[in-house]
Protein backbone atom coordinates (compact mmCIF):
# COMPACT_ATOMS: atom_id res chain seq x y z
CA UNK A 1 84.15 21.52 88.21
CA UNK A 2 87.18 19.76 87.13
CA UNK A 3 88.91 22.75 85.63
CA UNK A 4 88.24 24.42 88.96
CA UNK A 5 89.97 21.63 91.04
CA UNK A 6 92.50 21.15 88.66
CA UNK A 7 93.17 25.33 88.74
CA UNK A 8 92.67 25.32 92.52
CA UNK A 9 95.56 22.91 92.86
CA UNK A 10 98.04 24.63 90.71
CA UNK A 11 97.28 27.71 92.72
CA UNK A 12 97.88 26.14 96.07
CA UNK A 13 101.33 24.74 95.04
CA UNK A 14 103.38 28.11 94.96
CA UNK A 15 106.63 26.63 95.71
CA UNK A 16 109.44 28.83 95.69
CA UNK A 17 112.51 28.06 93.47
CA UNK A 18 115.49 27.50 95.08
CA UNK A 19 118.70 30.12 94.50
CA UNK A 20 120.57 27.41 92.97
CA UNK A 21 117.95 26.48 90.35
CA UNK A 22 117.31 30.56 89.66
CA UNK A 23 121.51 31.45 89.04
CA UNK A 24 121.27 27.55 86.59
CA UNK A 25 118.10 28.72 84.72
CA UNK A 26 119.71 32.46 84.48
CA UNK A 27 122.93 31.16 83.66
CA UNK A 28 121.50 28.34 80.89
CA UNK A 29 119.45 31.74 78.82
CA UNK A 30 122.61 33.34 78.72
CA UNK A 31 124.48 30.84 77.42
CA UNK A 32 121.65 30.11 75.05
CA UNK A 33 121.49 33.83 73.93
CA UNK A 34 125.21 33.50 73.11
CA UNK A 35 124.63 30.95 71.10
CA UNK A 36 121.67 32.05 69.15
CA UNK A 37 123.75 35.23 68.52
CA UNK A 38 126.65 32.73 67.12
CA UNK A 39 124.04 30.98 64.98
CA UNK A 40 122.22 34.42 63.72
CA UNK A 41 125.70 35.74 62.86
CA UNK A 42 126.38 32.67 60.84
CA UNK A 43 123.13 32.79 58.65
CA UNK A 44 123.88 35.87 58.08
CA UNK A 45 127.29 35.37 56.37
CA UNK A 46 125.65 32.33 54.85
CA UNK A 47 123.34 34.61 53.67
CA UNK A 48 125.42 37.30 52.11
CA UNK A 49 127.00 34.10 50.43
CA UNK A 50 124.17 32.87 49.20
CA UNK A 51 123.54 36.77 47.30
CA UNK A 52 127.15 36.99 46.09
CA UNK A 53 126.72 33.64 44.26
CA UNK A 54 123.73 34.32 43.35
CA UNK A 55 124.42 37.84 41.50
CA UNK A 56 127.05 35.97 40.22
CA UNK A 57 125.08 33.33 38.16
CA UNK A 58 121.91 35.73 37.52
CA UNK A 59 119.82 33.37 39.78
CA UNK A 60 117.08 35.40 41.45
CA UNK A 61 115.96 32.67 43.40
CA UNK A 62 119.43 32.28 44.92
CA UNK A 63 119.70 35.67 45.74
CA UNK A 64 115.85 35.77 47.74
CA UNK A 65 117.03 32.62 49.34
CA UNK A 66 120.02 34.22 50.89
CA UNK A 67 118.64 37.52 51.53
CA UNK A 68 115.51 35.58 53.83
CA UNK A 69 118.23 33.59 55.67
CA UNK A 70 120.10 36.94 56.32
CA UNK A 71 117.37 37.93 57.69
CA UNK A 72 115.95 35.07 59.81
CA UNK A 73 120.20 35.38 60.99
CA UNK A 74 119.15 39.15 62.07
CA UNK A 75 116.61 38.22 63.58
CA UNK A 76 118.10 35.36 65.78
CA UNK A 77 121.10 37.35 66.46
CA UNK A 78 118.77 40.13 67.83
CA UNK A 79 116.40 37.28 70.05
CA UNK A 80 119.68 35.54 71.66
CA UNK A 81 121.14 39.21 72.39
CA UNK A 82 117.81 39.45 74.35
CA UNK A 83 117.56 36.53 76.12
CA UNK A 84 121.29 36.96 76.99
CA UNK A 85 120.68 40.46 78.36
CA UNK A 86 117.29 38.67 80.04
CA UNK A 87 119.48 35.90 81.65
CA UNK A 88 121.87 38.14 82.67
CA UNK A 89 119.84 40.56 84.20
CA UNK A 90 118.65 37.82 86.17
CA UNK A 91 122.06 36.87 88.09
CA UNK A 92 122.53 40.40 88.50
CA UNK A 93 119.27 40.81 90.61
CA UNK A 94 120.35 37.37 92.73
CA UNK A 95 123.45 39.05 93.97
């Protein structure tokens, strides 16, 4: 009984967003996805460090290390490019 009040008044509360707050929210993932990509670039040349020194001192540890933070730095660079493409895909439908 309480879920169903509780769901009923979410439901009845569809207030729509204003412009203003749609272009900041659009405007604040884009500016996030940039900076994801930033930070995904940079743990990837971490990374690639990380491998170099490691084949250099014949530490195999080193070297997994830095190849699963090249990775994870793929992997962020790819998420921010999509949630800057998401963001921006946004403002371009507001216009």
């Amino acid at each position: 009984v309480i879920g169903g009040l509780i769901g009923f008044s979410i439901g009845r509360s569809t207030q729509q967003f204003s412009s203003d707050y749609m272009k900041g929210t659009a405007s604040m993932m884009s500016n996030n996805g940039n900076s994801m990509m930033q930070m995904g670039k940079m743990m990837m040349g971490g990374g690639q460090m990380m491998k170099e020194k490691g084949s250099m001192y014949k530490d195999n540890d080193m070297m997994q290390k830095g190849q699963d933070l090249e990775d994870n730095g793929k992997m962020m660079e790819t998420e921010g490019s999509e949630m800057m493409g998401r963001g921006t895909g946004m403002m371009d439908m507001m216009k």
